[in-house]
N, C-alpha and C. Protein backbone atom coordinates (compact mmCIF):
# COMPACT_ATOMS: atom_id res chain seq x y z
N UNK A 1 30.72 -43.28 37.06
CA UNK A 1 30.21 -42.50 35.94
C UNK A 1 29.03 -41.69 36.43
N UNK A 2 28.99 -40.71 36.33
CA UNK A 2 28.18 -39.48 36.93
C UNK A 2 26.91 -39.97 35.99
N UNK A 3 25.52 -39.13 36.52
CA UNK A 3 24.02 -39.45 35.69
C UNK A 3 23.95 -38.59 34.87
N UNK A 4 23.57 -38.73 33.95
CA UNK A 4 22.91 -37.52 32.99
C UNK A 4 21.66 -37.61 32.82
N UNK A 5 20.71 -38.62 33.24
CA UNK A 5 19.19 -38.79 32.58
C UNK A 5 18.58 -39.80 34.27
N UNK A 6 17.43 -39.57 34.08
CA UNK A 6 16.68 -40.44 35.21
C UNK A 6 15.40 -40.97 34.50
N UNK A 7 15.24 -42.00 35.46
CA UNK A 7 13.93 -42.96 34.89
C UNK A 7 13.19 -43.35 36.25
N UNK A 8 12.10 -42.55 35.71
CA UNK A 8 10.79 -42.27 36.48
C UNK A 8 10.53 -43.74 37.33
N UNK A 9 9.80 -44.70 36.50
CA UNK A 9 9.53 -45.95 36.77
C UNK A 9 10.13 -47.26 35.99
N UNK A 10 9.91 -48.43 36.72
CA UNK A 10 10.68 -49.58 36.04
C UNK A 10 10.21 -49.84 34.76
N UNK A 11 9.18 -49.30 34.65
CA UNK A 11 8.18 -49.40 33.35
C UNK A 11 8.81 -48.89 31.76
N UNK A 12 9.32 -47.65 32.23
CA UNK A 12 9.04 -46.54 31.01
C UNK A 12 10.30 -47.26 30.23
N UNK A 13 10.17 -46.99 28.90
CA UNK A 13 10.72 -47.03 28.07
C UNK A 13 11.63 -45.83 27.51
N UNK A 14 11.40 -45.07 28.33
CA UNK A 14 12.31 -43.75 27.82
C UNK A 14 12.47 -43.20 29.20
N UNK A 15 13.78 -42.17 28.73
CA UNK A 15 14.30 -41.41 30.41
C UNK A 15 14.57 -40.06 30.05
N UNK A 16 14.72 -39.19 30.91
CA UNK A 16 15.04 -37.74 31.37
C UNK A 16 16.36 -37.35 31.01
N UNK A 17 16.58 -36.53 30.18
CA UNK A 17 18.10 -35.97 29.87
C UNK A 17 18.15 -35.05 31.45
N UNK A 18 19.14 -34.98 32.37
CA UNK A 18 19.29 -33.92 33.33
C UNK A 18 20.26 -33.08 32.73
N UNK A 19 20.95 -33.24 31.99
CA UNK A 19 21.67 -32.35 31.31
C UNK A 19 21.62 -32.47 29.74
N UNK A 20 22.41 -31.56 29.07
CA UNK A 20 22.93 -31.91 27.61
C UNK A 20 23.53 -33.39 27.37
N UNK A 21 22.99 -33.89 26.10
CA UNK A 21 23.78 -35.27 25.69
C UNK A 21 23.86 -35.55 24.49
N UNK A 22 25.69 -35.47 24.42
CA UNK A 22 25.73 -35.39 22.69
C UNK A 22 25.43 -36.30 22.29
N UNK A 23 25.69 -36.44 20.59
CA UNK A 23 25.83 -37.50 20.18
C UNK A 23 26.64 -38.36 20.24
N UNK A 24 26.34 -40.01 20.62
CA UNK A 24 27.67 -40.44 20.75
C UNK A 24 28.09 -40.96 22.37
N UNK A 25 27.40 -40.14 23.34
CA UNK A 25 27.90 -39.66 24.20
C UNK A 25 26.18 -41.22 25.76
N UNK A 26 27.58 -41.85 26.61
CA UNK A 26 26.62 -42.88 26.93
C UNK A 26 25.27 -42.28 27.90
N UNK A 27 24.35 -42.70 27.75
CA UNK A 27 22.98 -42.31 28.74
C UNK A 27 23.19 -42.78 29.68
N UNK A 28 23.20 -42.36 30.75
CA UNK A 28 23.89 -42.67 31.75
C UNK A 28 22.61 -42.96 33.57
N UNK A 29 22.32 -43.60 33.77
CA UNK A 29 21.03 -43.67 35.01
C UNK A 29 21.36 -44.43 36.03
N UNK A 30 21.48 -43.84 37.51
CA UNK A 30 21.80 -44.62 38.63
C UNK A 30 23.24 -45.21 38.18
N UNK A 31 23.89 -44.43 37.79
CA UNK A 31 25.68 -45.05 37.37
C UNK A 31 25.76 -45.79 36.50
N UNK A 32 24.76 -46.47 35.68
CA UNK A 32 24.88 -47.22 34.65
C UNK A 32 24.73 -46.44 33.06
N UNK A 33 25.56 -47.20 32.30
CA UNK A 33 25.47 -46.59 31.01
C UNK A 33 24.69 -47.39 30.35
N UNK A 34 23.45 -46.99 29.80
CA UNK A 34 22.19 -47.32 28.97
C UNK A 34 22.43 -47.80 27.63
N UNK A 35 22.90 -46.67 27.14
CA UNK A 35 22.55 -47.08 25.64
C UNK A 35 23.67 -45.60 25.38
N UNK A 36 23.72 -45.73 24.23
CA UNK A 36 24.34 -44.44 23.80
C UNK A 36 23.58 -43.52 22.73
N UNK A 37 23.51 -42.10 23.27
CA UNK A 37 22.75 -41.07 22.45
C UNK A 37 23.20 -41.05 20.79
N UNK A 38 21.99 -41.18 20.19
CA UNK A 38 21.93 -41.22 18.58
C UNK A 38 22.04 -39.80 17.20
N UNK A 39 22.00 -38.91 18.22
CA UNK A 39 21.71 -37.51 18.12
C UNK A 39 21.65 -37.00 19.26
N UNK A 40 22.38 -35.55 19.34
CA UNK A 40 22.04 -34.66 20.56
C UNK A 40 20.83 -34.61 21.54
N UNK A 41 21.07 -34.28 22.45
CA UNK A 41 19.51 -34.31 23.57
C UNK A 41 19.38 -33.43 24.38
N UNK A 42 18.56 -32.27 24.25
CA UNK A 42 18.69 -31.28 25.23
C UNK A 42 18.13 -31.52 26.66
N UNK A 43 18.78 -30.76 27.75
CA UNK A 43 18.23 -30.98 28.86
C UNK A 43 16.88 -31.54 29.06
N UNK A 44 16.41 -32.04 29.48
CA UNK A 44 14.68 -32.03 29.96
C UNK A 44 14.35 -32.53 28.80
N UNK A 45 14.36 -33.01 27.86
CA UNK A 45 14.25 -33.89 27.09
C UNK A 45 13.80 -35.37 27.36
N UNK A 46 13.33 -36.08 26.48
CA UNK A 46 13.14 -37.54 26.90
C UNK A 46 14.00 -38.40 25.69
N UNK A 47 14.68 -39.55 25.65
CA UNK A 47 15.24 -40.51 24.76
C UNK A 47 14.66 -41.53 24.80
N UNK A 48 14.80 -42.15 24.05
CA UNK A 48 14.00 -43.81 24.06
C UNK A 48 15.32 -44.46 24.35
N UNK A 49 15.18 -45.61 25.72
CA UNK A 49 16.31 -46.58 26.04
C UNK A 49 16.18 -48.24 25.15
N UNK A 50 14.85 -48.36 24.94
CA UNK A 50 14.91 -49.47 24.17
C UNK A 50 14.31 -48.96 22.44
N UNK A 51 13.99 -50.27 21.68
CA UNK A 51 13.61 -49.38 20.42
C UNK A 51 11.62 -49.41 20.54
N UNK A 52 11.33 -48.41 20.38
CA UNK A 52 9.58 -48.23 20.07
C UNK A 52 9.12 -48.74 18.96
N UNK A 53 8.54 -49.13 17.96
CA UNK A 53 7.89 -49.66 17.34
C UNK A 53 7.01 -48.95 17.11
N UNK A 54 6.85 -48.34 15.30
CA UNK A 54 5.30 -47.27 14.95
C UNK A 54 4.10 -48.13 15.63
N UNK A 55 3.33 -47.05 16.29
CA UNK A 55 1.95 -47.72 16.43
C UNK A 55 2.43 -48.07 18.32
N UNK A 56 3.67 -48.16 18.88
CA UNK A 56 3.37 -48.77 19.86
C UNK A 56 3.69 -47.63 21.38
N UNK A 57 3.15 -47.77 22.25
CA UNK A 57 2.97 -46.65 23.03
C UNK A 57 4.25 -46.30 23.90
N UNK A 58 4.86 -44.86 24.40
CA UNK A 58 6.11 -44.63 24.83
C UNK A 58 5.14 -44.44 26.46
N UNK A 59 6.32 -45.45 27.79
CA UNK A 59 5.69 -45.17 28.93
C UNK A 59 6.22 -44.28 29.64
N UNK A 60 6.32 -42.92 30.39
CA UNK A 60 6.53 -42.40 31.38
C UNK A 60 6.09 -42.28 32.56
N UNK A 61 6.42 -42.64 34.01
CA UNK A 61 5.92 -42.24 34.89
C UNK A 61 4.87 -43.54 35.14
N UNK A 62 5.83 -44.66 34.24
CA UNK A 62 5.08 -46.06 34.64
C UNK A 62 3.79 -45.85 33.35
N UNK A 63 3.30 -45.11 32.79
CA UNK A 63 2.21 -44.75 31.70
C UNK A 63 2.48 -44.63 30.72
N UNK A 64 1.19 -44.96 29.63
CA UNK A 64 1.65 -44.97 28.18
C UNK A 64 1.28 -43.29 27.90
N UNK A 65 2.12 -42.42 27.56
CA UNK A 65 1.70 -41.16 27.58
C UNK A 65 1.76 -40.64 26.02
N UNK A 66 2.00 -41.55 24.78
CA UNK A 66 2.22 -41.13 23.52
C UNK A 66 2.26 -42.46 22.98
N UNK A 67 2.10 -42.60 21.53
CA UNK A 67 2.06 -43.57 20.76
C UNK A 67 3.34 -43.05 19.51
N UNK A 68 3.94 -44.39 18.69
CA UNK A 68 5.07 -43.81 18.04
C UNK A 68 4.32 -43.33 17.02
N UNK A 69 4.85 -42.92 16.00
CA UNK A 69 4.61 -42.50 14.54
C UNK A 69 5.54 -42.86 13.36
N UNK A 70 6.85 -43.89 13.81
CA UNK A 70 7.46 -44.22 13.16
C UNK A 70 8.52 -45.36 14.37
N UNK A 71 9.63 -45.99 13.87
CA UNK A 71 9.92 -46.49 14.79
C UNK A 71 11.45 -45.63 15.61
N UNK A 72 11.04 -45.75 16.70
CA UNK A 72 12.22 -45.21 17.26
C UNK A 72 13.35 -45.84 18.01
N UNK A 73 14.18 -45.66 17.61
CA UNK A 73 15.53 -46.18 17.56
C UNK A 73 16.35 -45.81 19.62
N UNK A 74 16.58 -46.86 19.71
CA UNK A 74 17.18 -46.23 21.27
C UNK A 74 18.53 -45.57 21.04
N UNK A 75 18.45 -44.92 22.16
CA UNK A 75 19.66 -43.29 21.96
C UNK A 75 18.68 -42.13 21.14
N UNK A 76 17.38 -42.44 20.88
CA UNK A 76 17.04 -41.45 20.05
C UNK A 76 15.65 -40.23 21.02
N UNK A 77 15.90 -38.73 20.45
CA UNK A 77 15.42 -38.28 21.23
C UNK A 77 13.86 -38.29 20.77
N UNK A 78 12.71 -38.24 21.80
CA UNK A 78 11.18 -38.96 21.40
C UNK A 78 10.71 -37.77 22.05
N UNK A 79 9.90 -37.18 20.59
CA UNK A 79 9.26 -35.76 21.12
C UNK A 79 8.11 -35.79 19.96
N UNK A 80 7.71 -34.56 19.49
CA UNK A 80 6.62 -34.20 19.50
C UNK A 80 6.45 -35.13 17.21
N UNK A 81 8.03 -34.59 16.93
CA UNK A 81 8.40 -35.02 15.38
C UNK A 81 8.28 -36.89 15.44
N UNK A 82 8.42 -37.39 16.16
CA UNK A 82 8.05 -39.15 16.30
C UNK A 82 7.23 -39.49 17.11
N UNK A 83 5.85 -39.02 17.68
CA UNK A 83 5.49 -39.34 18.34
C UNK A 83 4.01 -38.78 18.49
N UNK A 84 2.72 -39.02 18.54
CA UNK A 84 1.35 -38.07 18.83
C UNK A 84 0.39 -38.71 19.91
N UNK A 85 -0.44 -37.70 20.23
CA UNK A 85 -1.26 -38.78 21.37
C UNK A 85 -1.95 -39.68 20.79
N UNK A 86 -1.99 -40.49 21.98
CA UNK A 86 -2.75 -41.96 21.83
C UNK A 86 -4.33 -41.53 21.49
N UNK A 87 -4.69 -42.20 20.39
CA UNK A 87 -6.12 -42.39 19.93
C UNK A 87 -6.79 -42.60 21.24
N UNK A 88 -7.71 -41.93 21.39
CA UNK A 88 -8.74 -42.12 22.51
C UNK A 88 -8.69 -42.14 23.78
N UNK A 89 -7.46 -41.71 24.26
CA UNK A 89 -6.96 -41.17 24.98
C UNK A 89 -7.39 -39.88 25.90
């Protein structure tokens, strides 16, 4: 099964769309299928692979680089509408 998304570090909780990913359609990293997309995902995009929790921080790049704003659901895409910077940050 070909990749569609990459993950930075063992850490993060969310990964890299490298391409389009419908809905429906499995997240796919190092040949493994993740989770399956909940809604569309444009390229360069990020998804959440497990579920986030409002209030709790999304990691990239091994780092907490955003906090949720509601809870986010895995397969789901985590951007700017679920998500704001971390207080004090």
């Amino acid at each position: 099964m070909g990749n569609n998304a990459f993950k930075i570090n063992a850490r993060d909780n969310i990964v890299v769309a490298t391409q389009p990913i419908k809905k429906g359609e499995a997240v796919v990293v190092d040949g493994e299928p993740l989770i399956d997309a909940v809604e569309d995902i444009a390229a360069g995009y990020k998804v959440a692979i497990v579920e986030v929790a409002e209030g709790k921080k999304v990691y990239c790049y091994g780092e907490p680089i955003v906090e949720a704003t509601r809870t986010i659901r895995p397969g789901e895409w985590t951007h700017v509408h679920n998500t704001r910077p971390i207080p004090g940050a």
